[in-house]
Protein backbone atom coordinates (compact mmCIF):
# COMPACT_ATOMS: atom_id res chain seq x y z
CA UNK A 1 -20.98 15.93 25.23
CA UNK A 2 -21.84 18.27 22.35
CA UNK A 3 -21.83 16.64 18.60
CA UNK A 4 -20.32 18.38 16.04
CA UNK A 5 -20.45 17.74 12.45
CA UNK A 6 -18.31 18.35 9.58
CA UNK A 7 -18.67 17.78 5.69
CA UNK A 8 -15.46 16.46 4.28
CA UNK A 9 -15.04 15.54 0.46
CA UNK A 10 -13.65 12.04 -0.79
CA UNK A 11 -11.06 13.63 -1.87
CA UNK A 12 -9.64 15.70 1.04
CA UNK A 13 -10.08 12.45 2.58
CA UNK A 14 -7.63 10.69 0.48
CA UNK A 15 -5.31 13.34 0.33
CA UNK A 16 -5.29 13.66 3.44
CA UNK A 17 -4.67 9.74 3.90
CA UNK A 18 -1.85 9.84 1.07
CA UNK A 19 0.32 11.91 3.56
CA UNK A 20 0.33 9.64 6.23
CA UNK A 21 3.13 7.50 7.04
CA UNK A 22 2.73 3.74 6.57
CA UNK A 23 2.34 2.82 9.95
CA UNK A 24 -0.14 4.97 10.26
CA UNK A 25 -1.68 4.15 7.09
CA UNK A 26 -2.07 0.68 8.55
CA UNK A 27 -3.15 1.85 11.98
CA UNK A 28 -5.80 3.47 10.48
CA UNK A 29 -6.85 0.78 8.19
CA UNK A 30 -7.05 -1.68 11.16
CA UNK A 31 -8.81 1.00 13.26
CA UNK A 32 -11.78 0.91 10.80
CA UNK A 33 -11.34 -2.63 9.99
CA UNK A 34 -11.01 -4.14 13.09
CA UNK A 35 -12.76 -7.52 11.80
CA UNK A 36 -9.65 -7.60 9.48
CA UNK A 37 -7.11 -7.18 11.94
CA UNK A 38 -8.61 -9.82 14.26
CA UNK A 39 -9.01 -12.50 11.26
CA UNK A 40 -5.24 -11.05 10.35
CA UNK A 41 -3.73 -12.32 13.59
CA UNK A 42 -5.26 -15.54 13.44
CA UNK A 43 -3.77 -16.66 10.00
CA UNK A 44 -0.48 -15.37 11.62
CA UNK A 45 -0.86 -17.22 14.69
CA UNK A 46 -1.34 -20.24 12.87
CA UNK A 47 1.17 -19.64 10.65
CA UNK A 48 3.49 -19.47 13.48
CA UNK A 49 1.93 -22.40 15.06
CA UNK A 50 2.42 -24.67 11.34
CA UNK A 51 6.24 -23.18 11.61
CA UNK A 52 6.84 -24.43 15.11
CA UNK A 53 5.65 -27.89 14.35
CA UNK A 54 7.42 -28.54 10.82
CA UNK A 55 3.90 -28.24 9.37
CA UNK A 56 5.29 -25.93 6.33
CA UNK A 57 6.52 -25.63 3.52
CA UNK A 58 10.13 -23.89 2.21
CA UNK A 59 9.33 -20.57 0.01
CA UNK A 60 12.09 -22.07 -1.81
CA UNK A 61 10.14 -25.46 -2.25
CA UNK A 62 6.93 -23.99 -3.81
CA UNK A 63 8.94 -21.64 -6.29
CA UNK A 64 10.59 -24.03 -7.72
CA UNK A 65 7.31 -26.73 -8.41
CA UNK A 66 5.70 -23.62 -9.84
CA UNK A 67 8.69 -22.71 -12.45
CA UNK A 68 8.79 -26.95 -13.29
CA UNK A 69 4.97 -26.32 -14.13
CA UNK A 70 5.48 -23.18 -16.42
């Protein structure tokens, strides 16, 4: 296979970037960042886990102990 090489500025790159759509924005971002994604998924999975067994706490819950401390 033949190598080619091309000189790109930062710029261009973000440009470039900036008119992507956000799915592919995040695509992207998980596609050089794949360590990110994988540690992503497990926070989710456990999230979902800690949901299925009662293991959580209401959004609701935590707002309101953080307005009684302000």
């Amino acid at each position: 296979m033949s190598k080619v090489m091309v000189r790109i500025d930062l710029e261009e790159i973000k440009k470039t970037i900036s008119k992507l759509s956000d799915s592919e924005k995040e695509s992207l971002f998980f596609e050089l960042s794949p360590g990110l994604g994988k540690a992503l998924q497990k926070m989710e999975q456990k999230a979902l886990k800690n949901l299925r067994e009662g293991k959580t706490i209401p959004l609701e819950k935590v707002e309101n102990e953080l307005q009684d401390r302000i």
